[in-house]
Structure formats: C-alpha cells, structure tokens
Protein backbone atom coordinates (compact mmCIF):
# COMPACT_ATOMS: atom_id res chain seq x y z
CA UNK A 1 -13.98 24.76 15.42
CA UNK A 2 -11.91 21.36 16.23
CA UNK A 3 -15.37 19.21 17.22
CA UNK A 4 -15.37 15.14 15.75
CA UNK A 5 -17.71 15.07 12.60
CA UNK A 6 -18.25 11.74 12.84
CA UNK A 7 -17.74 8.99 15.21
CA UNK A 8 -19.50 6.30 12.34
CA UNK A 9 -17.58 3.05 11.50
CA UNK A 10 -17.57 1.10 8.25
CA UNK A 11 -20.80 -1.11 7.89
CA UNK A 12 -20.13 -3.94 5.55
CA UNK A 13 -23.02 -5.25 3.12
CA UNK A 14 -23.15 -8.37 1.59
CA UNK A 15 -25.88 -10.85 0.02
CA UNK A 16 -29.37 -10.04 0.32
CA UNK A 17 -27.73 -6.65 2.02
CA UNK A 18 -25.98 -5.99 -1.23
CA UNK A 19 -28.91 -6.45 -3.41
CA UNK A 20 -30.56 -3.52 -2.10
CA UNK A 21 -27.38 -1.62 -2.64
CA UNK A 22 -27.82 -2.96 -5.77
CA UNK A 23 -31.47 -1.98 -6.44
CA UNK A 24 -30.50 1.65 -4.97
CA UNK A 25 -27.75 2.20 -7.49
CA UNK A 26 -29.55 0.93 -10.30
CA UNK A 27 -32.47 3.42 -9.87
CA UNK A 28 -30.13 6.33 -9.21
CA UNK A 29 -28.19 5.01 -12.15
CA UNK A 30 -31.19 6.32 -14.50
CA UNK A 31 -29.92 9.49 -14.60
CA UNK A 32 -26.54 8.01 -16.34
CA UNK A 33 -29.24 6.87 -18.95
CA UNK A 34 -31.58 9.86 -19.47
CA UNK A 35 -28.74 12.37 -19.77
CA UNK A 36 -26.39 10.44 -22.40
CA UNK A 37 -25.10 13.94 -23.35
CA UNK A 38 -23.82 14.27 -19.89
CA UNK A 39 -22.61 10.61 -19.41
CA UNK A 40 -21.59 9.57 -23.05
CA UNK A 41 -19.06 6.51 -21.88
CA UNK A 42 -22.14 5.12 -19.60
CA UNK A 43 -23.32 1.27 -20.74
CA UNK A 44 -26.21 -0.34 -19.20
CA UNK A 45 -23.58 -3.55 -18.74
CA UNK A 46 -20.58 -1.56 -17.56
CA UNK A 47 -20.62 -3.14 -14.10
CA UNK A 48 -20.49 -6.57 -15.37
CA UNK A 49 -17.44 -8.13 -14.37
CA UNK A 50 -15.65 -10.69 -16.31
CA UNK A 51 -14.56 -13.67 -14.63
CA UNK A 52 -11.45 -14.45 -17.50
CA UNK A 53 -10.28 -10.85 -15.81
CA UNK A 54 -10.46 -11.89 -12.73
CA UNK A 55 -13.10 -10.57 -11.37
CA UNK A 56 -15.94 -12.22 -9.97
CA UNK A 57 -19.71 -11.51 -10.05
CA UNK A 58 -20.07 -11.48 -5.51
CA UNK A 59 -20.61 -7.85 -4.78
CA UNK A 60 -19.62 -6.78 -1.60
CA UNK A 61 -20.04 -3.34 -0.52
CA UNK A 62 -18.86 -0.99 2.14
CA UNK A 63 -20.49 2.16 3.59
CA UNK A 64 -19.17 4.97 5.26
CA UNK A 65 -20.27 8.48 6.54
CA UNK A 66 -23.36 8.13 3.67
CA UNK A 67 -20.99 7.11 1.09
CA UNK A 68 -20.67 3.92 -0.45
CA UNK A 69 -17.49 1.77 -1.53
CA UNK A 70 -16.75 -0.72 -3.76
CA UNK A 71 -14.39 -4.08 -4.28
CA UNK A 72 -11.87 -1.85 -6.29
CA UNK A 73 -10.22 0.44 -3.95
CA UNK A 74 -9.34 2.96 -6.96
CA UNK A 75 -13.49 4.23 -7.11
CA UNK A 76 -14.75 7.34 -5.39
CA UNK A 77 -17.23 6.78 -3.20
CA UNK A 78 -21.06 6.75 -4.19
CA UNK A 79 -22.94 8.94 -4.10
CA UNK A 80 -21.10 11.60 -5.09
CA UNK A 81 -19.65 14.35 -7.66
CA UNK A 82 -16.58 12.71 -8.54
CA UNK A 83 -18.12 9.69 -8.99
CA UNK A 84 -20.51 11.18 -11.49
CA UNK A 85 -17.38 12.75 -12.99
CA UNK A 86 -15.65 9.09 -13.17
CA UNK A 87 -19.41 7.55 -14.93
CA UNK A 88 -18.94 11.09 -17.42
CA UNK A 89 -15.64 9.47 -18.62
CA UNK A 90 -16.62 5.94 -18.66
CA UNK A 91 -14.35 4.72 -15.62
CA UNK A 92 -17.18 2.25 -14.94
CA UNK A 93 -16.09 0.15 -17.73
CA UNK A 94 -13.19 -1.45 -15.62
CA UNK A 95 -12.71 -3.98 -18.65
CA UNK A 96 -12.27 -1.61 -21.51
CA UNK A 97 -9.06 0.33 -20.02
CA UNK A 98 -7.19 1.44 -23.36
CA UNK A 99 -10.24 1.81 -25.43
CA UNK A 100 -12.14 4.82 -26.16
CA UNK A 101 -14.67 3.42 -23.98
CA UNK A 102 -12.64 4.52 -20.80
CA UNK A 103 -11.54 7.91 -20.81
CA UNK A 104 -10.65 8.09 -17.17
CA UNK A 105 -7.25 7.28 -15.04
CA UNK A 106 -8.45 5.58 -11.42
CA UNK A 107 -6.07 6.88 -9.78
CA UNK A 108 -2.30 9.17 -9.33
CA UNK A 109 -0.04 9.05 -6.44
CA UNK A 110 1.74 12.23 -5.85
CA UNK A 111 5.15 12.18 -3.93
CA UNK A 112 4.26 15.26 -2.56
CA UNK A 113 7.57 15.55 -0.16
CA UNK A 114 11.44 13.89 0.24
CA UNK A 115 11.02 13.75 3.85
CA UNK A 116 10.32 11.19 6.20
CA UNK A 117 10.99 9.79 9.85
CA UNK A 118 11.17 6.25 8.61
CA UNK A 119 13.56 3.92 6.73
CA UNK A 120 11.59 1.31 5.69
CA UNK A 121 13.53 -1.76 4.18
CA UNK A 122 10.63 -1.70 1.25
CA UNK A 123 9.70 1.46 0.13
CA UNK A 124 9.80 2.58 -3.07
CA UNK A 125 10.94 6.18 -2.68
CA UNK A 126 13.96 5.41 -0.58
CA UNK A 127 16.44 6.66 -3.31
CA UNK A 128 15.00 10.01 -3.15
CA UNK A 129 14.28 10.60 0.33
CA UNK A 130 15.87 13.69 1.58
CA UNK A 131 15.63 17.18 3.49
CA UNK A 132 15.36 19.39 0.61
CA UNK A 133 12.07 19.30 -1.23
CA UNK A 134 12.02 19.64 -5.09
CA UNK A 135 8.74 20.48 -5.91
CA UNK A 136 7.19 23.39 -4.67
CA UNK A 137 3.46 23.23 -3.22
CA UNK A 138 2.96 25.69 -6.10
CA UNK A 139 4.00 23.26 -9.02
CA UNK A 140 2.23 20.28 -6.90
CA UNK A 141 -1.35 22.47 -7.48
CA UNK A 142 -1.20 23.12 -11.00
CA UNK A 143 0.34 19.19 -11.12
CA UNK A 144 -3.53 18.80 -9.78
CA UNK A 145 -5.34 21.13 -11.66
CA UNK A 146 -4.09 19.25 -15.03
CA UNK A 147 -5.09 15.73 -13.79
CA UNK A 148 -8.40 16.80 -13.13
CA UNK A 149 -8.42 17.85 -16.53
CA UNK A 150 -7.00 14.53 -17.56
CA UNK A 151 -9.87 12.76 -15.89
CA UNK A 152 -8.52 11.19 -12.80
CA UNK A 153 -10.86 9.92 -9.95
CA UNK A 154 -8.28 9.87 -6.79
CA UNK A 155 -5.44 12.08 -5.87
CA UNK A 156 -3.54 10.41 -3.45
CA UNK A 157 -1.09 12.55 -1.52
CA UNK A 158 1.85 10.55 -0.36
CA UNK A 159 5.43 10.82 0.08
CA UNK A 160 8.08 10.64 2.04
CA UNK A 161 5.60 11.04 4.69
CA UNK A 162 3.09 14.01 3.57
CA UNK A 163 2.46 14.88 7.23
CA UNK A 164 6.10 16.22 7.27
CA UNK A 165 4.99 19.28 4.39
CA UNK A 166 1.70 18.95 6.52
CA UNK A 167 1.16 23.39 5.55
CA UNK A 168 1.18 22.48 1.76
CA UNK A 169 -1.01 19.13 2.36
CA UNK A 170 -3.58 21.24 3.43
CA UNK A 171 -2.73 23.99 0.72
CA UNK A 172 -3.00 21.34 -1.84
CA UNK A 173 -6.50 19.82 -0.55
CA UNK A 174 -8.00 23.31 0.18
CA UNK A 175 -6.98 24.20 -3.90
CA UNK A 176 -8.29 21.01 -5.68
CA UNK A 177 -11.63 20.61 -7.22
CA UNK A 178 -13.96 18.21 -5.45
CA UNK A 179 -16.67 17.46 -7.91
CA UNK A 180 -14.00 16.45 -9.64
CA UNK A 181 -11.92 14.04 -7.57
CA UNK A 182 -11.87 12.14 -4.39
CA UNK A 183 -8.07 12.85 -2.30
CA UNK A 184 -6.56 10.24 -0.50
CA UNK A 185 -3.53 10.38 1.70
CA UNK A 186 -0.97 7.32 2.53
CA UNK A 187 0.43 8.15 5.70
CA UNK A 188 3.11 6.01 8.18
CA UNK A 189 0.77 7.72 10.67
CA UNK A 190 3.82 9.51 11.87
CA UNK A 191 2.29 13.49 12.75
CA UNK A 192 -1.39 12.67 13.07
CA UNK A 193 -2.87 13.80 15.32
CA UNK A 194 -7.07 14.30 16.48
CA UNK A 195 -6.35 18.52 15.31
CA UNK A 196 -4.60 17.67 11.88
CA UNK A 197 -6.91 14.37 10.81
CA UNK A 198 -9.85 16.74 11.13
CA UNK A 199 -8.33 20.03 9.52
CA UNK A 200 -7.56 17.56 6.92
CA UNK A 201 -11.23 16.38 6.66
CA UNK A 202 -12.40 20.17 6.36
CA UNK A 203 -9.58 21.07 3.69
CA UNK A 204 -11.02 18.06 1.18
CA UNK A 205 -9.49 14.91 2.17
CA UNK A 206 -11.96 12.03 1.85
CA UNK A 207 -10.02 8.62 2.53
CA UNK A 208 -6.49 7.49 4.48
CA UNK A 209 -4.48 4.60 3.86
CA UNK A 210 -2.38 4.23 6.96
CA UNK A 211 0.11 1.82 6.92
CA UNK A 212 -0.07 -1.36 8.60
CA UNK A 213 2.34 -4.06 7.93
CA UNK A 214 2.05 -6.47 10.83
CA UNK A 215 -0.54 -7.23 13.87
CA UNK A 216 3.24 -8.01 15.55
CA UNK A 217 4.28 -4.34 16.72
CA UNK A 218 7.98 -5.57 16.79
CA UNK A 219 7.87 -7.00 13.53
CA UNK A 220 6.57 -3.69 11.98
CA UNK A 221 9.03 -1.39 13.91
CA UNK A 222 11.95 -3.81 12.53
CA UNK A 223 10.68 -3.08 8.85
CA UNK A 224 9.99 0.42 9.04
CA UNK A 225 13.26 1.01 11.14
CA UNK A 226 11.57 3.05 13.38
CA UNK A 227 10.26 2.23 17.15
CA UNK A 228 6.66 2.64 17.98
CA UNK A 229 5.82 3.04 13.99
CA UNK A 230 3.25 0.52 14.69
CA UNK A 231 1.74 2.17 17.29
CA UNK A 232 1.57 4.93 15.61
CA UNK A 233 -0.46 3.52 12.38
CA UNK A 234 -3.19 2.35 14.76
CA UNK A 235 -3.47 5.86 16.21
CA UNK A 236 -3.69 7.52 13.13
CA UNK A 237 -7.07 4.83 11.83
CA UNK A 238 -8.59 5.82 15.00
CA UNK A 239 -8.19 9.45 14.32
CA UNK A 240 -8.84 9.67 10.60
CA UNK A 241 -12.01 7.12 11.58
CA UNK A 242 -13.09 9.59 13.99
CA UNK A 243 -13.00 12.84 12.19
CA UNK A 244 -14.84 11.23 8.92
CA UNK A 245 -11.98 10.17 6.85
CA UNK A 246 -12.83 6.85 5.33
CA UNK A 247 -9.56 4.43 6.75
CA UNK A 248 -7.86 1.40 5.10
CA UNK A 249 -4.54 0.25 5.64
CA UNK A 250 -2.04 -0.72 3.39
CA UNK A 251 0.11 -3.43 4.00
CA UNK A 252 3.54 -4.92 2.19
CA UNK A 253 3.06 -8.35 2.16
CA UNK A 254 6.38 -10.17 3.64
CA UNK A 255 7.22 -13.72 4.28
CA UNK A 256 7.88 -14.16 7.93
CA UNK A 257 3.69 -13.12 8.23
CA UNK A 258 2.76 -15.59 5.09
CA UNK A 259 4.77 -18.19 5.66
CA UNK A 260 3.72 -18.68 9.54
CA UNK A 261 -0.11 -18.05 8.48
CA UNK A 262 0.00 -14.86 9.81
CA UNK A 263 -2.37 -13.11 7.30
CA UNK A 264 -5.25 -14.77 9.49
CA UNK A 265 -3.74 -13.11 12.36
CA UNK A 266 -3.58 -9.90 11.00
CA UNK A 267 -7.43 -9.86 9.27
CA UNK A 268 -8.35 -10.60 12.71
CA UNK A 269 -6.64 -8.23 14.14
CA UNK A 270 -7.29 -5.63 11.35
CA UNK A 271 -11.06 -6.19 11.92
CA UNK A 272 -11.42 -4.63 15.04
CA UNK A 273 -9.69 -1.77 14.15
CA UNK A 274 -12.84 -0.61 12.24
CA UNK A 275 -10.96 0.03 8.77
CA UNK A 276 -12.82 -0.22 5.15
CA UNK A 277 -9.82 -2.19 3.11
CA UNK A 278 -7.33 -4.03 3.61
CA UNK A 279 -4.75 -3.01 0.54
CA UNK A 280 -2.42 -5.88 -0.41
CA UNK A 281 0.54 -4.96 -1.72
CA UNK A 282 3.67 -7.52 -2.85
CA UNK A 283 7.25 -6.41 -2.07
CA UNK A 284 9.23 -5.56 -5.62
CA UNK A 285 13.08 -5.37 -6.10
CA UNK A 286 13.50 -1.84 -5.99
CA UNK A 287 13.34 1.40 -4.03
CA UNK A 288 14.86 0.29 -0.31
CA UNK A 289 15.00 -3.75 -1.60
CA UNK A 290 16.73 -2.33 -4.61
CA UNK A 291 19.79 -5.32 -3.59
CA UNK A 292 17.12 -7.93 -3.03
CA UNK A 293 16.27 -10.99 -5.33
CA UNK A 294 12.69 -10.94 -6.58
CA UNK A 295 11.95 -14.58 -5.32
CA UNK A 296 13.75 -13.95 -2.29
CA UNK A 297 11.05 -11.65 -1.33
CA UNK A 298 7.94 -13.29 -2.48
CA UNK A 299 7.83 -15.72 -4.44
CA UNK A 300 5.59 -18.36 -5.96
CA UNK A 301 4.73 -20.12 -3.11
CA UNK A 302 3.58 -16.80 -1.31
CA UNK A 303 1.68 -15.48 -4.13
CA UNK A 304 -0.22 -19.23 -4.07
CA UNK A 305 -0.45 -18.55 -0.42
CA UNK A 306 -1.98 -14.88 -0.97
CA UNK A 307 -4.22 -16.00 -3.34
CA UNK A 308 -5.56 -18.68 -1.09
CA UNK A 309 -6.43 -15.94 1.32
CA UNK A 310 -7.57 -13.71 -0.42
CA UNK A 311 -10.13 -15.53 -2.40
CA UNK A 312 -11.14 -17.12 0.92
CA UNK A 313 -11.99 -13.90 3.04
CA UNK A 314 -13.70 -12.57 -0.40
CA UNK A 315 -16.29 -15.29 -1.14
CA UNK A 316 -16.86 -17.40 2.38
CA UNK A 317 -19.88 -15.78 4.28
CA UNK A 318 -17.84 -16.34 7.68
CA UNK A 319 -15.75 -12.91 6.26
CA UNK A 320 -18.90 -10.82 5.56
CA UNK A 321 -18.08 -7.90 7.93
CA UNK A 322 -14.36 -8.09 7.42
CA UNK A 323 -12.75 -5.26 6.26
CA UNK A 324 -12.66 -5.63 1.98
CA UNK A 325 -9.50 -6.76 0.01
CA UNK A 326 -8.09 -5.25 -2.52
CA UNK A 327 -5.15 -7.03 -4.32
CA UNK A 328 -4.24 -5.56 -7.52
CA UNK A 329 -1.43 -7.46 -8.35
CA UNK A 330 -4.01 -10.62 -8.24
CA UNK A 331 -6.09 -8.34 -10.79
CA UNK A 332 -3.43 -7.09 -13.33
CA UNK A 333 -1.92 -10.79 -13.58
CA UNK A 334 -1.33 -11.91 -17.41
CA UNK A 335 -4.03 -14.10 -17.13
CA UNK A 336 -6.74 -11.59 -15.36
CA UNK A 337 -6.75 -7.80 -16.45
CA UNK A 338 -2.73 -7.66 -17.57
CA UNK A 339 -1.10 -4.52 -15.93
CA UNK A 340 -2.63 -0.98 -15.98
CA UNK A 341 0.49 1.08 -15.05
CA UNK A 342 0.68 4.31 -17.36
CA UNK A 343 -2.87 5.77 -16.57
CA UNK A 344 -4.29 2.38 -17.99
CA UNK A 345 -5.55 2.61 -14.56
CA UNK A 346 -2.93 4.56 -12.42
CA UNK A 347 0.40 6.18 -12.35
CA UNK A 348 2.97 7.77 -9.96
CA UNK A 349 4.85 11.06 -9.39
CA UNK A 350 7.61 10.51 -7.42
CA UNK A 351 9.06 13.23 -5.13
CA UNK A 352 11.51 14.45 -7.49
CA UNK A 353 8.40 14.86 -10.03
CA UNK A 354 9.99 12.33 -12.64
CA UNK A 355 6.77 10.70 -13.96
CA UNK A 356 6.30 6.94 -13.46
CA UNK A 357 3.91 4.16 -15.08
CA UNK A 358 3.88 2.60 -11.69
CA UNK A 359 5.21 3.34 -8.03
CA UNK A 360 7.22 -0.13 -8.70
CA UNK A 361 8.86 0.83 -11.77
CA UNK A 362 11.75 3.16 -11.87
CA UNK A 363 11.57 4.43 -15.47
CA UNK A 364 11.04 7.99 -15.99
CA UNK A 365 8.75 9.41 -19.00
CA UNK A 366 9.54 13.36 -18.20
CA UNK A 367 10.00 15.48 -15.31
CA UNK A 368 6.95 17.97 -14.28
CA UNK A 369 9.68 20.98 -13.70
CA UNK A 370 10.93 20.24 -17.15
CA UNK A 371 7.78 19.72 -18.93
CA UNK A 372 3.81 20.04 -19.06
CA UNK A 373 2.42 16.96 -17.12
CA UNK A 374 0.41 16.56 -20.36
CA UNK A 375 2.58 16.29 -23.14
CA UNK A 376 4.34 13.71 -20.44
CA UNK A 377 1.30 11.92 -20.00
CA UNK A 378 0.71 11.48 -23.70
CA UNK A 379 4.12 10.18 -24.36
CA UNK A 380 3.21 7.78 -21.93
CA UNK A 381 0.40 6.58 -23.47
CA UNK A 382 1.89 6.09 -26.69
CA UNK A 383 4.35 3.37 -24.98
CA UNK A 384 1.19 1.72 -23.03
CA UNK A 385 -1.12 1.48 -25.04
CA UNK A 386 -2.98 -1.12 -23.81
CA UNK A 387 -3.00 -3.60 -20.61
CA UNK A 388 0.27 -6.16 -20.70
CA UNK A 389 -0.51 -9.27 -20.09
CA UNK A 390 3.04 -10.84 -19.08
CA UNK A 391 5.28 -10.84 -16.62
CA UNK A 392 5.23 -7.82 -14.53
CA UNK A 393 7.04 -4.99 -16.15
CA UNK A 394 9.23 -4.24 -12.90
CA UNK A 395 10.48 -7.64 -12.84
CA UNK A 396 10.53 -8.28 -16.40
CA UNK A 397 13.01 -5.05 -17.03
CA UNK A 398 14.97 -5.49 -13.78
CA UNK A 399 17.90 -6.99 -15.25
CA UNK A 400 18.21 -4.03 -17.95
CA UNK A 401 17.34 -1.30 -15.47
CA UNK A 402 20.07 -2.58 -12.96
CA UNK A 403 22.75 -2.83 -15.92
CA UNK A 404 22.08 0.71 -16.65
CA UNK A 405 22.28 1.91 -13.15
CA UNK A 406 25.67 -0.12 -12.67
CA UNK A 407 26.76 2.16 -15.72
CA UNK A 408 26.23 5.02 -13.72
CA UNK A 409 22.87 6.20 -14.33
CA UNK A 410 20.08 7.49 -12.03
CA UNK A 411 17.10 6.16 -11.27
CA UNK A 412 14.32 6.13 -12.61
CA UNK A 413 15.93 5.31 -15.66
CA UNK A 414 14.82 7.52 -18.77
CA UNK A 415 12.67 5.71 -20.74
CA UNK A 416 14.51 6.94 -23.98
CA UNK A 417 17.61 4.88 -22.20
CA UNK A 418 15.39 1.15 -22.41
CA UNK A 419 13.04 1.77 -25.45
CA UNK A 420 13.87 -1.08 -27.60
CA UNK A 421 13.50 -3.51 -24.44
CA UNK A 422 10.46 -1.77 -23.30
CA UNK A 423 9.09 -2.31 -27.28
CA UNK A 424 10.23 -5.90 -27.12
CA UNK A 425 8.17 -6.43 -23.70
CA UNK A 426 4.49 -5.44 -25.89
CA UNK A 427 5.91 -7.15 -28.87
C-alpha cells in the first residue's frame, strides 16, 4: 500500500546531547566486548580519533527514523545489523585502514546504468554515458552478493542516473542482504517521485544523496545542463525525507559559490531543507572537466576557503542543528588520513563495470564481465596497500593518464598501462 512511513526529520545532537548518545552506545557497545568471538576486530579505544589524522575529538551526532548517524558519512546507521556487521570486521577502527585490524571496505559505488537526462560539466561518468547498458541487473546482483562477502558497509547505487533502470534498482535492493549492508542511492532527483521514493524504502534502500550544487537554481541548471534540475533535487529530499529514506545532498564544490561566500548561503539554505549531510565534494580534471586545468577549478585558495568553512560550521555551537559535513578530501589529505581509494576505505564501479580505486581516478584494475570482482579486488589491494599520503593520486597521475589517452587509449586507463608511475607514486 503507497501510505508515508514517516514524516520524521533529522534531529541533530550535540554537547551535553551527545554525551548521552555517548553513554547509550557505550552500554550497548558491551555486547562488542562479551562476544569477542563474534566481534574479533572490536577495541575498547576504536572510536578514538586522532587529531594528526584529522579528526577531532567533538562528536556530533544525527538521528533519524530511530537510527543514529555519525561525522563520517561512509557508517551505517546505529543501531542496526550492518552496523554490527561493520564492528564484526573492525570498520570502527577508522585509523588502522590497511592493517589487519580493519577488515572492512566503508563503502562501493556502483554505476549501475549509462543513462542519464543530464550533462553535467563535472561528472565523472560523462565518457561512458550512453543508451545501451553494459551490465545486466543480473551481473550487478551477484556484483553485490560478492561485496557483502568482501565486507562492505554501503552499497551505493548510482549512475548515470539510477532512476532511469529504476525496474533493476528495485531488483537490485529487493536481492541484497540487509544485515549485511546499508544501500544508498545518488540521484540528480530526475524520476522521483512520492510512489518510487517509497517503493524504494520497502525494497531496502536506507539513505539518498540527492544532488545539490547551488542554493542559486540558475546556477545549478547551467552546471548540470539541464533546466529545472534544481528544482528537481529539492523535490526528490522532500520525498525520500518523507517516505523514511535518510537525505543528504551532495554537492561539487565550484568557484563562482566559494569565491562570492556563497557556501554560507547555501548551509543556510540547505538547513531548512531538513537533510542529514551536507557531502563536500572538490571538482577533479576528469570525467566531463576532462579539458580543464586542476587549479583552474579549485585551487589553493578555495581549498583554504573550504577548510575555513568547514571547520567553522563543525566546531562553533551557532551550527549545532545544521545539517553535518562531511569532506573527505579534507580527511584523506597527506597530512590527515592520506587517501583510502582501493577499498582502503572505498572504491567505484563505473557503468561499464571497469573497476576503479576511486570515482576520480580513471585507471582500471579489471572488468567485472571479464573477471571475478574478487580476484579484481585483490589485485587491487596489492597496488594499495596502505593509505598515500601525497598528492592526490588523480592529480598526481594526470599528466601520464592524459599522454596515454592522446596515444589513443581508453579510459580508464589499464593499470598494467601506468604501473611503474603508479609504483613510483608509493615509493
């Protein structure tokens, strides 16, 4: 029956708030101690966070529909069977990724369909967008089935625009194990509707990052090519919110919002949309930008300006029921937790199913119709095998990956094609 399941909106808890969250998951967290055989990886100290990483020790929580979320984005929410799963395989100790001590990837992003409405100047699948799918629904669920296995907390179902195969998103939700995982969509917003944000909900999905570039509706439609795209995103929070799918929005930073102090603006506006996260992402030199300059799109002065914000809204009391932040580029600097691309903390499929360390890197370490996602996976562990703290491995292979691309290759590149730089960049 198509009835609302929830009409609740994200309560944000902070200070003497967050201590009793605090006090509540610390008693629950007994269990993780009295059953060591069931939750080998737990350590009394895993939640300590290290400031040289750059995390700091305010603890700011969010709660909705009886579930709670953290600062990191990449968690399921508590309390819950995948989140037990993640404590099983030690994904609580967020500083020990590449150890034995964290036997858990945070999160996968599927490119689970070559179509899409849009033409956004930034994204990262632009290459491969098209009207003829690759990857069956079929090889997508078994895709699923072996992360699980792998250990991975969030599925996130993307694209393209995964309301255009909107049949096999709700195949692929209906077939994945939930005490296992949490699944997330990223949507333009384009095709949701109330009807298909709740059949969603039923079929499995838990969260939706809708994306939100701009509080300027003209701005957004200009980047996204498309009229009314803005519109559209704040439709689709309103009906995800509404039918119990936890909302954030992900935004691509860009300058003409930085650079005129528009990322005040937008948390304002962003606020009353009733969201959970704000997700930060900074533009790379690839996908749609592909011809674009790295500093031309943000540079120094824009990550300084970022920062700024972003350490303001996270520790000044005025921001306590704003929406969180998560920046991971801020967290997987050199000088914080290095990057986690290659299931360090996350990877990407893209929507040709060429395996990537990271959305923003077009290197390829296997195709899933070619080859089992796990003997893929394990070559790409053997090349990452630890975080990297330098400059960030899109930018620092960009010249390479262009030369070989001007030679006539495809992207992603084969990793086979860039070894010897790629072993010179963890040398």
């Amino acid at each position: 029956m198509n009835t609302l399941i929830s009409n609740s909106k994200p309560k944000f808890y902070s200070g003497w708030r967050s201590a009793l969250f605090r006090l509540k998951f610390g008693i629950s967290s007994c269990k993780y101690i009295f059953q060591r055989s069931k939750y080998p990886l737990f350590l009394i100290n895993s939640l300590k966070l290290k400031k040289n990483q750059g995390l700091q020790e305010k603890i700011k929580v969010v709660k909705f529909d009886n579930r709670y979320y953290g600062s990191i984005l990449r968690l399921p929410g508590w309390p819950s069977k995948p989140f037990d799963h993640m404590v099983a395989k030690g994904g609580l100790n967020i500083c020990a990724s590449g150890t034995s001590l964290k036997q858990h990837i945070d999160s996968v992003i599927l490119g689970i369909t070559r179509k899409c409405n849009y033409s956004c100047k930034h994204c990262y699948e632009n290459p491969n967008l098209s009207g003829k799918e690759s990857v069956s629904i079929k090889r997508w669920k078994e895709v699923v089935k072996d992360l699980q296995k792998l250990g991975v907390s969030i599925v996130v179902l993307s694209g393209g625009e995964p309301m255009l195969r909107y049949e096999g998103l709700i195949e692929l939700l209906e077939s994945g194990e939930k005490d296992f995982s949490d699944f997330h969509i990223h949507t333009s917003g384009d095709g949701v509707s109330k009807e298909k944000a709740l059949a969603l909900k039923n079929a499995g999905l838990s969260a939706a990052g809708i994306a939100l570039d701009d509080f300027n509706p003209c701005r957004q439609d200009e980047l996204r090519s498309y009229r009314g795209s803005h519109e559209k995103s704040v439709r689709a929070i309103q009906y995800f919110r509404e039918a119990g799918v936890f909302p954030y929005v992900n935004m691509c930073l860009h300058k003409d919002l930085i650079r005129s102090g528009g990322l005040w603006e937008y948390l304002e506006y962003v606020e009353n949309l009733d969201v959970g996260f704000i997700n930060l992402l900074e533009p790379k030199p690839w996908g749609g930008f592909y011809s674009e300059k790295a500093d031309n799109l943000f540079d120094e002065e824009d990550r300084r300006i970022t920062t700024e914000f972003f350490n303001k809204v996270r520790f000044n009391k005025k921001y306590d029921d704003y929406p969180l932040i998560f920046y991971i580029q801020y967290f997987e600097r050199p000088e914080n937790r290095g990057c986690l691309m290659g299931g360090l903390s996350h990877f990407f499929i893209n929507s040709k199913g060429d395996v990537q360390a990271c959305v923003f890197l077009p290197v390829s370490f296997g195709n899933i119709l070619e080859e089992d996602l796990r003997e893929i996976y394990k070559k790409m562990r053997e090349a990452i095998p630890a975080p990297l703290h330098k400059t960030c491995p899109s930018l620092h292979l960009e010249e390479i990956i262009k030369i070989k691309k001007n030679q006539g290759a495809e992207l992603p590149i084969p990793y086979r094609a860039i070894e010897k730089e790629w072993e010179q960049m963890y040398a």
